[in-house]
Protein backbone atom coordinates (compact mmCIF):
# COMPACT_ATOMS: atom_id res chain seq x y z
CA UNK A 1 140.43 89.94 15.13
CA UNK A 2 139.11 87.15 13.03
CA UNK A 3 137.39 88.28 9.85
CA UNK A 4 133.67 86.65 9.72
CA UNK A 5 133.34 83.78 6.56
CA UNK A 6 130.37 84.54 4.71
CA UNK A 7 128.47 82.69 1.96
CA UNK A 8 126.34 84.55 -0.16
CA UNK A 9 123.24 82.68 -1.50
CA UNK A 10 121.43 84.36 -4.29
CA UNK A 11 119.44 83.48 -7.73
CA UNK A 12 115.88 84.10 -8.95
CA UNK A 13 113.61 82.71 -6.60
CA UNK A 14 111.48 85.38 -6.50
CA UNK A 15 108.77 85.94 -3.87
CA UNK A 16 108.03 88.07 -1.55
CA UNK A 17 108.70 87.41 2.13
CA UNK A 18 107.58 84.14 3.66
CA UNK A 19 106.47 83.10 0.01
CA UNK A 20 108.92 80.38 -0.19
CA UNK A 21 107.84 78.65 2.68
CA UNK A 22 104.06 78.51 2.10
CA UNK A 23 103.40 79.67 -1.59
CA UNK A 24 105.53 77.63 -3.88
CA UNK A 25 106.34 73.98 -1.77
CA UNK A 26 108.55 73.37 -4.03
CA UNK A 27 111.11 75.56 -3.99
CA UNK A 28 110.88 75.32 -0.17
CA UNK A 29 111.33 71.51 -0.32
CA UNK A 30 114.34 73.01 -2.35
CA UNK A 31 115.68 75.58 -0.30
CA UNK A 32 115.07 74.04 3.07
CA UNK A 33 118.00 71.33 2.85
CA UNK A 34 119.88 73.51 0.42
CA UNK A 35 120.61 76.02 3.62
CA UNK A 36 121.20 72.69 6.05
CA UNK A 37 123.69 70.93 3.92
CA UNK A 38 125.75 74.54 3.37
CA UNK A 39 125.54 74.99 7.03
CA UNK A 40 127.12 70.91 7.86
CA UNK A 41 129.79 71.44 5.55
CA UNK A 42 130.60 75.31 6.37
CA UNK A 43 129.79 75.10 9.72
CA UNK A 44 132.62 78.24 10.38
CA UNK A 45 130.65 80.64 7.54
CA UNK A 46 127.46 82.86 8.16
CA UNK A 47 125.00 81.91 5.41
CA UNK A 48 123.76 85.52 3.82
CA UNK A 49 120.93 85.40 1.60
CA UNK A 50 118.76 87.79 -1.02
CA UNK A 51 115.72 85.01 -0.30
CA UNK A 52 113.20 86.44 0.83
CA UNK A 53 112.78 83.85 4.21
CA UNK A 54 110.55 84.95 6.87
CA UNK A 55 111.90 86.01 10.26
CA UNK A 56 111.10 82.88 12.21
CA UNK A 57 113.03 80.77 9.89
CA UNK A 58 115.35 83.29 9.68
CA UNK A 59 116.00 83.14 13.24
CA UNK A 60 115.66 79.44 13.51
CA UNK A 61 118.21 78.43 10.93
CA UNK A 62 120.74 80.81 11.90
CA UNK A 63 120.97 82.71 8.25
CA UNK A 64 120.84 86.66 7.49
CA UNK A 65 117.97 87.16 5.08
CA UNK A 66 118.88 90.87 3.17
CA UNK A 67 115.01 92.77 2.93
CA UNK A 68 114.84 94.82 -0.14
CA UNK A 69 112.68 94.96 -2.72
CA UNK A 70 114.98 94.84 -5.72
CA UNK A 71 115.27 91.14 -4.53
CA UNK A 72 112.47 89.87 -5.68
CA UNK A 73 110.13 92.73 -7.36
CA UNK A 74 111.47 92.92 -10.53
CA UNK A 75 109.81 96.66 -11.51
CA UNK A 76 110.94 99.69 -11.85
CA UNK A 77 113.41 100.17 -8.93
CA UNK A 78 114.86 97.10 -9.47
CA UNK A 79 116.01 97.62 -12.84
CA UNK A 80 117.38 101.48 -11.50
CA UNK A 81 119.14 100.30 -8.69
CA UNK A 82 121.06 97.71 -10.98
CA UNK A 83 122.04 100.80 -13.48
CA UNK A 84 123.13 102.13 -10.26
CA UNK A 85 125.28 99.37 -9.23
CA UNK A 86 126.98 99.07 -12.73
CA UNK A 87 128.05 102.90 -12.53
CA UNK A 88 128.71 101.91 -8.76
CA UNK A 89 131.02 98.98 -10.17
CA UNK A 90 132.58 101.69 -12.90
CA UNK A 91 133.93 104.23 -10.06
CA UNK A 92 135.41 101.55 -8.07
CA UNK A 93 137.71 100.06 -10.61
CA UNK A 94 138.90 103.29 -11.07
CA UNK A 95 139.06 104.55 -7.57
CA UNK A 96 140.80 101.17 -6.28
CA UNK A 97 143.66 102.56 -8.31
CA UNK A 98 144.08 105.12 -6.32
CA UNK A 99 142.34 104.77 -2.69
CA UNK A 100 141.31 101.47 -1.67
CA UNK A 101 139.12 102.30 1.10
CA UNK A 102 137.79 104.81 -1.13
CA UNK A 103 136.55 102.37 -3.25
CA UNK A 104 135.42 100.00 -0.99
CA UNK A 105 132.88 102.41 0.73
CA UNK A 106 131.11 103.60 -2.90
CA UNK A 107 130.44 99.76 -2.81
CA UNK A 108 128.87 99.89 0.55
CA UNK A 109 126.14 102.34 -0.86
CA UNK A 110 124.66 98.92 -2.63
CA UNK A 111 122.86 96.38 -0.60
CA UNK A 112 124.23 93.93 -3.52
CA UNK A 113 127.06 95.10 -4.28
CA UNK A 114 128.37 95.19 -0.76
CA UNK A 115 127.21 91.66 0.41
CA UNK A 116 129.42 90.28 -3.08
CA UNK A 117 132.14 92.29 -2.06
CA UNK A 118 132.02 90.67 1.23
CA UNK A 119 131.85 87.12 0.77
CA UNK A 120 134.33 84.53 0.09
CA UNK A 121 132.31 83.06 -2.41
CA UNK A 122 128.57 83.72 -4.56
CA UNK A 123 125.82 80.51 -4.83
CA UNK A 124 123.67 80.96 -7.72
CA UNK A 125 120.43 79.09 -7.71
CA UNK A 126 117.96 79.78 -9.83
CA UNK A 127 116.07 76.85 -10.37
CA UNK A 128 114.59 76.91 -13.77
CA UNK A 129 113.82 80.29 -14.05
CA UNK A 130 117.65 81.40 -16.06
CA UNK A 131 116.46 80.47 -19.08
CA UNK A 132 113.35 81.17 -21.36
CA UNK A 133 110.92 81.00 -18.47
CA UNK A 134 112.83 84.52 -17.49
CA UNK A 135 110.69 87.84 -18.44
CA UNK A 136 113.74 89.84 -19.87
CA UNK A 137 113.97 91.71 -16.53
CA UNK A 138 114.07 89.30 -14.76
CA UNK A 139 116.88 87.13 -16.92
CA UNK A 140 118.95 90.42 -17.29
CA UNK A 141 118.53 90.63 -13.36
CA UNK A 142 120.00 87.13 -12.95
CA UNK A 143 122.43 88.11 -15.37
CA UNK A 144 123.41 91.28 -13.61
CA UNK A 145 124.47 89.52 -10.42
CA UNK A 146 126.49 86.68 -11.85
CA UNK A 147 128.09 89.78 -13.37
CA UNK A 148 128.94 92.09 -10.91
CA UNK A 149 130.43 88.79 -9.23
CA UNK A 150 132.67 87.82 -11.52
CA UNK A 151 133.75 91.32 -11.70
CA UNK A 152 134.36 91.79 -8.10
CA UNK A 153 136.69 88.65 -8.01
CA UNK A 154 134.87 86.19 -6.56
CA UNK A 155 134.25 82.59 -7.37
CA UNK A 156 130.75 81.83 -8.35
CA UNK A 157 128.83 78.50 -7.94
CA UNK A 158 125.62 77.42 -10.36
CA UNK A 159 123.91 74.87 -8.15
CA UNK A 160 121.01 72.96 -8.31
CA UNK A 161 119.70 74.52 -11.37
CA UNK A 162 117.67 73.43 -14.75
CA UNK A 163 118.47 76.14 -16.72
CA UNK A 164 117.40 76.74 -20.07
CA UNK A 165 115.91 76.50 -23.00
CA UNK A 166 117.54 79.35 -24.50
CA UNK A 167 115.65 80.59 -27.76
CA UNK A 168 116.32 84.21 -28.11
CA UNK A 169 119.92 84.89 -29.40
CA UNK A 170 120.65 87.78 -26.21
CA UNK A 171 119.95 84.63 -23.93
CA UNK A 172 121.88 82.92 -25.44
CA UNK A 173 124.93 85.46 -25.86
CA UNK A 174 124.98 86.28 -22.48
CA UNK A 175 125.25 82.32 -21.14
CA UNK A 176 127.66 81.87 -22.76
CA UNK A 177 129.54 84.67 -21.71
CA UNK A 178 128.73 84.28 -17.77
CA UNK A 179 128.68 80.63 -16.97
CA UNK A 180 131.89 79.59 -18.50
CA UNK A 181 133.07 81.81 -15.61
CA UNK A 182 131.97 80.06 -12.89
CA UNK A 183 133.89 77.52 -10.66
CA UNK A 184 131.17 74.39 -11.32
CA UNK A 185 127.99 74.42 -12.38
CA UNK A 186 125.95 71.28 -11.10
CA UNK A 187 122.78 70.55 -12.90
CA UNK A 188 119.96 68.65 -11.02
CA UNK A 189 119.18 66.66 -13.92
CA UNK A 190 120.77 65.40 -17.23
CA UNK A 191 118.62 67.38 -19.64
CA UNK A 192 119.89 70.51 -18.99
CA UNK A 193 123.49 69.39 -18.42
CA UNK A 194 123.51 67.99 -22.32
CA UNK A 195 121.80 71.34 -23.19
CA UNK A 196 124.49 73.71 -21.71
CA UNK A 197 127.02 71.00 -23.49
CA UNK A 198 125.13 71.69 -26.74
CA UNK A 199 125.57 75.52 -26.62
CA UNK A 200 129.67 74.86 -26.08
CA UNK A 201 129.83 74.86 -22.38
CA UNK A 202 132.58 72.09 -21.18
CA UNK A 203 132.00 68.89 -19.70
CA UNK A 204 134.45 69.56 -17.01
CA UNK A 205 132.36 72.88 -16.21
CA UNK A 206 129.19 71.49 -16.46
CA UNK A 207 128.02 68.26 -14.66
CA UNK A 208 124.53 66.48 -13.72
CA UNK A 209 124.23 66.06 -9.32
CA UNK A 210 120.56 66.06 -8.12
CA UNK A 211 118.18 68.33 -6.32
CA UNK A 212 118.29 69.23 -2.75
CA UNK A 213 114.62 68.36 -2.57
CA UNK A 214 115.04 64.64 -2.27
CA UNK A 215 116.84 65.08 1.19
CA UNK A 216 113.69 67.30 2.32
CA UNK A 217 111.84 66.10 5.64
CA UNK A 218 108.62 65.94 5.83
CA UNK A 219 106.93 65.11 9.57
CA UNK A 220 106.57 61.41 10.75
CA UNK A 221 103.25 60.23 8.53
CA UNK A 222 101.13 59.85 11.49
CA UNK A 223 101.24 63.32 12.00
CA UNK A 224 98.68 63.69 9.16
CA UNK A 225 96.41 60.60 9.54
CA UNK A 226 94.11 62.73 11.08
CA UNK A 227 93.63 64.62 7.90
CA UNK A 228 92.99 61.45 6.41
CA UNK A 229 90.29 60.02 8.61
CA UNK A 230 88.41 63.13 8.49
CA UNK A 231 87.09 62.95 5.00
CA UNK A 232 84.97 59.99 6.23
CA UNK A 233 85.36 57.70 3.48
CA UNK A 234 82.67 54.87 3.34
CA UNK A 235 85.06 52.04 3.27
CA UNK A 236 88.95 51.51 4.21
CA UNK A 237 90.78 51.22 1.10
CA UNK A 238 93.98 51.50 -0.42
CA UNK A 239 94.58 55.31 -0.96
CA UNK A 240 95.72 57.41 -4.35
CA UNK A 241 96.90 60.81 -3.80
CA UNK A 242 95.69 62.85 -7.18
CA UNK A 243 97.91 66.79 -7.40
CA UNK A 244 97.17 69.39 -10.70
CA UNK A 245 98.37 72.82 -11.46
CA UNK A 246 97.35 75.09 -13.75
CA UNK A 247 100.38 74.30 -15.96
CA UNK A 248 99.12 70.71 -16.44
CA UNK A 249 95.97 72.76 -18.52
CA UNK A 250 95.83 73.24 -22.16
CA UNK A 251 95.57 76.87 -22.45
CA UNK A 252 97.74 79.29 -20.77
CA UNK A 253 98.49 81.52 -18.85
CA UNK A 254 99.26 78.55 -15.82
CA UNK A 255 97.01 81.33 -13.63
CA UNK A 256 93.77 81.59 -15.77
CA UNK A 257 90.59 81.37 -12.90
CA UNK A 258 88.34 80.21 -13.95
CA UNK A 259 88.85 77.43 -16.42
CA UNK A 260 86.69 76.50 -19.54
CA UNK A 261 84.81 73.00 -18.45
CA UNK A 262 86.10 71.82 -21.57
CA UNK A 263 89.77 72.54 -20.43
CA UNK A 264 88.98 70.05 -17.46
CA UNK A 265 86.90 67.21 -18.93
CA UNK A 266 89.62 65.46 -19.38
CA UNK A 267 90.64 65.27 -15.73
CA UNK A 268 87.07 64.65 -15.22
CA UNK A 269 87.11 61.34 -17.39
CA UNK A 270 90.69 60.55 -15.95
CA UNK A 271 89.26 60.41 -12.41
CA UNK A 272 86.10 58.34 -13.22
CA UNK A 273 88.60 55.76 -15.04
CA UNK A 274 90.27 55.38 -11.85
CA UNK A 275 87.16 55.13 -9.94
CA UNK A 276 86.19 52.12 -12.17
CA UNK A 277 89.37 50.63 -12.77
CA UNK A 278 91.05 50.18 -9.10
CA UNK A 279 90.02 49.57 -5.89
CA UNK A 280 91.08 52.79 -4.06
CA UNK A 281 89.95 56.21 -1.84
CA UNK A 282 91.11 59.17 -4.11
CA UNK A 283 92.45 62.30 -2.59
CA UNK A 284 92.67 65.55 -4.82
CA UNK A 285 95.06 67.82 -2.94
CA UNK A 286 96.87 71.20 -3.84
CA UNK A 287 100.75 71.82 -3.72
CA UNK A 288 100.79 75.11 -3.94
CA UNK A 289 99.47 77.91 -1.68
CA UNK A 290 99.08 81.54 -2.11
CA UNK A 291 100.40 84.58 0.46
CA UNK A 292 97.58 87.09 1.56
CA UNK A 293 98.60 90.56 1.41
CA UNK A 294 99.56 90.14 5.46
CA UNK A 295 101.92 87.37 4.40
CA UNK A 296 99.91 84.24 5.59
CA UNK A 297 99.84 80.92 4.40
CA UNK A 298 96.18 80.79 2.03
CA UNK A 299 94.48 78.35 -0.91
CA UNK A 300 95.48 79.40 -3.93
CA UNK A 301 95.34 78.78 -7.86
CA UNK A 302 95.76 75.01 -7.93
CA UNK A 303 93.05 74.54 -5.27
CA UNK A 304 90.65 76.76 -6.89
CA UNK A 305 91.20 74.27 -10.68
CA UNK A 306 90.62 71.29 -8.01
CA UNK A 307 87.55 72.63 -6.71
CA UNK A 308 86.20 73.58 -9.92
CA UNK A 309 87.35 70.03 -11.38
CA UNK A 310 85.52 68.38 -8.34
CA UNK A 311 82.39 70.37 -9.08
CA UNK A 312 82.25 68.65 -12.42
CA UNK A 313 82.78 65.14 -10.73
CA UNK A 314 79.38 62.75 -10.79
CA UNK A 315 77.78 62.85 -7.24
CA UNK A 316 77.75 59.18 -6.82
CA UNK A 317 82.11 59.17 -7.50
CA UNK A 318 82.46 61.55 -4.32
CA UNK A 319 82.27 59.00 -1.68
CA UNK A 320 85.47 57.26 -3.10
CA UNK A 321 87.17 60.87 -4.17
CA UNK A 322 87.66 63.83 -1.94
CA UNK A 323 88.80 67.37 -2.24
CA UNK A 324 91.07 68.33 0.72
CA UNK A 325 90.80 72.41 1.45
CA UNK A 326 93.11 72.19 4.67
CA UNK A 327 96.14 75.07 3.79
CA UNK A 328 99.16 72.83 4.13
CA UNK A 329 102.97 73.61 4.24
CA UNK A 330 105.26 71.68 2.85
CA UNK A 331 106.32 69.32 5.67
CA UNK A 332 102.80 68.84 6.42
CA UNK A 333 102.20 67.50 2.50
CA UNK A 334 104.83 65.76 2.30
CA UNK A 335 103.95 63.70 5.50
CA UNK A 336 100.29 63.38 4.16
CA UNK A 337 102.13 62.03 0.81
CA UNK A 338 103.49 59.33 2.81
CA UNK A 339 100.08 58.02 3.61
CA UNK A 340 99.52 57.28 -0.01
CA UNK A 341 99.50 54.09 -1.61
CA UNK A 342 99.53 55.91 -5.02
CA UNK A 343 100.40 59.24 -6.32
CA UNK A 344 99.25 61.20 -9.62
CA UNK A 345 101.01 65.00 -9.49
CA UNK A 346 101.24 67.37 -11.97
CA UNK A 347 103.25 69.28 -9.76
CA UNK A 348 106.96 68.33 -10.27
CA UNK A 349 108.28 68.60 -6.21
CA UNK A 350 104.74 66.95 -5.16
CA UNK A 351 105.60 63.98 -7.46
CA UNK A 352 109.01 64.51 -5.99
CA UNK A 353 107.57 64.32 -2.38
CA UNK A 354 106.24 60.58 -3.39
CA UNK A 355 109.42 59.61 -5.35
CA UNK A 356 111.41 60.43 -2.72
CA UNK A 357 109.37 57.92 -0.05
CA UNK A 358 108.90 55.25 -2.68
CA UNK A 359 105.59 55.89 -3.40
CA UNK A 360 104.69 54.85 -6.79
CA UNK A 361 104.31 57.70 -8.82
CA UNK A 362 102.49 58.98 -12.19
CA UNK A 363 103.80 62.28 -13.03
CA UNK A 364 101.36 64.73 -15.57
CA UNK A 365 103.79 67.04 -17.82
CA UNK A 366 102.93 70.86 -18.74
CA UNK A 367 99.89 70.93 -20.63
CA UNK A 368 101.00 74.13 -22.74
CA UNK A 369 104.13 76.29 -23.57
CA UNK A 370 106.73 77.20 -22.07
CA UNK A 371 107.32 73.51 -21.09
CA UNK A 372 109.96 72.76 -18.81
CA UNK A 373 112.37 69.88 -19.64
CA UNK A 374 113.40 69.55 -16.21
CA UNK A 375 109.99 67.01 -15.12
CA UNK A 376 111.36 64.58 -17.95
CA UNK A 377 114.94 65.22 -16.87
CA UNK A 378 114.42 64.37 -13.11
CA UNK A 379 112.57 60.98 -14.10
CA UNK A 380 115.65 60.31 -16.59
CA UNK A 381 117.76 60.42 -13.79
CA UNK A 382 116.11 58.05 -11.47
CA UNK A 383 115.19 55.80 -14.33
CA UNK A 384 111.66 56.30 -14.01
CA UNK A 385 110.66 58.29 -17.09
CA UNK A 386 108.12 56.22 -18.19
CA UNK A 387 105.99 57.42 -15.50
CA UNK A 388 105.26 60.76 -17.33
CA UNK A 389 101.92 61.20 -19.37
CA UNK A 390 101.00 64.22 -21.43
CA UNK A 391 97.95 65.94 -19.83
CA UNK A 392 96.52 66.13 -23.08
CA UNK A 393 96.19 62.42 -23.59
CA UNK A 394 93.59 60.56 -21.96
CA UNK A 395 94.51 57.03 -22.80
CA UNK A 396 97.96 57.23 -21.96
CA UNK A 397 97.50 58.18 -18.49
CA UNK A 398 94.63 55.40 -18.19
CA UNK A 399 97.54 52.95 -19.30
CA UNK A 400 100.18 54.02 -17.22
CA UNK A 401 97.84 54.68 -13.78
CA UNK A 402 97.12 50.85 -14.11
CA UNK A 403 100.96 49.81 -14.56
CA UNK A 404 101.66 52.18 -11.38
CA UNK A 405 98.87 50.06 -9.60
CA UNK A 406 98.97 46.58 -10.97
CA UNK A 407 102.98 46.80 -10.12
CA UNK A 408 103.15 49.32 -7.00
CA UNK A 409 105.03 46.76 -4.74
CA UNK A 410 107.34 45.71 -7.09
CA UNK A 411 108.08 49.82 -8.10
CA UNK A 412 108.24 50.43 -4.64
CA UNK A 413 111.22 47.73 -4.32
CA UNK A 414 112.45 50.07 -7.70
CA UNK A 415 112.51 53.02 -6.00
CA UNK A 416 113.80 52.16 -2.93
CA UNK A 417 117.16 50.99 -4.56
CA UNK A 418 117.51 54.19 -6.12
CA UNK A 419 116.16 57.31 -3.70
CA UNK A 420 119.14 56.70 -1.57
CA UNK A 421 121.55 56.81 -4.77
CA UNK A 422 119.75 60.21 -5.70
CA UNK A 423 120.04 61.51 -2.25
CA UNK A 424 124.03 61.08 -1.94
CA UNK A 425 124.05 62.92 -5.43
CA UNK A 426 122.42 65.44 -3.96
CA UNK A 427 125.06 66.06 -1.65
CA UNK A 428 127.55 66.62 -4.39
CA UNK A 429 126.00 70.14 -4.72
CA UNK A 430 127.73 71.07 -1.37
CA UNK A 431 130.11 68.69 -1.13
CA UNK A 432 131.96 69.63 -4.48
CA UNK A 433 132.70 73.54 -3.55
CA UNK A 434 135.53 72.77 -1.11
CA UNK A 435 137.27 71.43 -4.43
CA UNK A 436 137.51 74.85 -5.61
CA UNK A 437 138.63 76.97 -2.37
């Protein structure tokens, strides 16, 4: 009888089920073609994951989604079921001395434990989260199943990550005692790979590809033109997309409801610059969602700082700028992107939804700590870096929204020469694991 292939997909996206899909568009835009590309080039292996995927998808994509809380509550029973697995882990070195079988079924008592033990080989992605933006549990979690891994015997694959920084010394100390274990570890930007080189971690081991999320696919764009037309707007123009998060405002924590007026003035001044300065409809739109407590698809944080930003906005702006409140998934914005003619995002995978269709793009960085290096690291890579503005400084967003608009065609022309260079990186992060089988 032949033995079932399995790949086992795990990391820290954390969220509970369905989440992926409609909370954080991102990591779905992510996630999505990460599971499509394994699938084309293992098209004989089962794809066995600890994301938390709803059902539907589940069933659609043909993947085994493992339901347990440990998987992405990091509490209490998390951390005792990991102590668990490390005794687990203890008692069957010793027992696979003596009875094999034995030892195989104390593994079988662990939902983790028993899905390492039987696959032929362990994806890791963790997006940015390995790193400092990692409560300790939740690093030491990450930690824990690299670990038990590598101690199993089984080769191990760091894909599609940013990870890092890495301040605190036990961070660090445990890196760089896991990842020089792994087979590859493929960065999706350059930032991070010259970071991991920096803390002693081999240029052979460690290597710069891309992210999945540029080969993400959105719905044809006339899908959405209805969403569009809707809003009314007094006279056909050209149209600017405009996305903020609460990590593009000056005072943490990224979820603070609601914000200090003087947190989003500003925004406030940004947006009646543009009204002045260029000859365009202006669409403020989330890309993010939240997950009501019976798992559906709601508004959540970012639109709430839109809303409250658009309050603020001068009544005679708001027949030229709109506020969109339709809940939309990720295919759904990403066709709406497509619409645009411009796109501000302080979201990194909505300014990643533009990128990747050549619109021209004006990304906002974190407004406050812990910034991630992975925005400027993604624009490094396409060549586009000086796209990025600091939240936090009025006049160089004015400047660079009017080089994105005085120059849009000839960025487009930019961008299309180097999307489709991007995307075939991308592929490396699939592509490259046969080398090591």
């Amino acid at each position: 009888m032949k033995t079932e292939k399995v790949i086992f997909l795990t990391g820290l996206l954390s969220a509970r089920v369905g989440g992926l899909e409609i909370g954080n568009l991102g990591n779905f835009a992510i996630i999505d073609p990460f599971i499509d590309n394994l699938k084309l080039e293992f098209p004989d292996h089962k794809i066995r994951t600890s994301f938390q995927l709803s059902e539907p998808y589940e069933t659609a994509k043909g993947i085994v989604c493992l339901r347990d809380d440990r998987f992405w509550n990091y509490g209490f029973y998390t951390a005792k079921e990991t102590i668990r697995d490390v005794f687990r882990l203890i008692k069957f070195k010793m027992y696979s001395l003596i009875n094999k079988n034995k030892a195989v079924s104390g593994l079988k008592k662990s939902k983790l434990l028993s899905e390492i033990w039987n696959a032929e080989f362990v994806i890791d992605f963790s997006g940015d989260v390995f790193g400092e933006n990692a409560k300790y549990n939740v690093f030491l979690e990450g930690a824990a199943k690299m670990y038990f891994s590598y101690a199993l015997n089984k080769k191990v694959f760091i894909l599609a990550s940013s990870p890092g920084p890495f301040k605190k010394l036990y961070k660090k100390i445990i890196l760089k005692y896991l990842y020089p274990k792994a087979e590859t570890i493929l960065n999706r930007e350059p930032l991070s790979t010259d970071l991991l080189h920096s803390l002693g971690l081999s240029k052979e081991l460690v290597k710069t590809s891309a992210c999945p999320s540029y080969l993400f696919k959105g719905y044809d764009p006339e899908v959405t033109k209805h969403l569009i037309k809707k809003f009314d707007f007094k006279e056909e123009k050209a149209l600017v997309g405009f996305i903020i998060t609460g990590w593009n405002m000056p005072i943490a924590p990224y979820n603070k409801l609601p914000r200090e007026e003087s947190e989003l003035t500003i925004f406030v001044e940004y947006l009646a610059f543009l009204y002045h300065s260029i000859d365009a409809n202006i669409l403020l739109m989330s890309h993010a969602n939240a997950t009501s407590e019976d798992g559906q698809m709601c508004l959540g944080n970012d639109y709430y700082i839109l809303k409250q930003l658009y309050a603020m906005l001068p009544d005679n702006h708001k027949h030229r700028i709109k506020l969109m409140d339709d809940v939309l998934d990720a295919r759904t914005s990403k066709s709406l992107i497509a619409n645009f003619d411009m796109l501000i995002s302080g979201r990194l995978h909505g300014a990643i939804a533009g990128i990747s269709q050549c619109i021209p793009t004006m990304v906002i960085d974190y407004g406050h700590e812990p910034k991630a290096h992975k925005i400027l690291g993604f624009l490094k890579l396409l060549g586009v870096e000086r796209f990025l503005t600091d939240p936090n400084d009025l006049d160089t967003m004015k400047t660079v929204s009017l080089q994105l608009w005085n120059n849009r065609e000839a960025i487009k022309s930019e961008l299309r020469e180097k999307v489709g260079i991007i995307q075939e990186r991308s592929l490396l992060n699939f592509k490259s694991i046969k080398n090591f089988l």
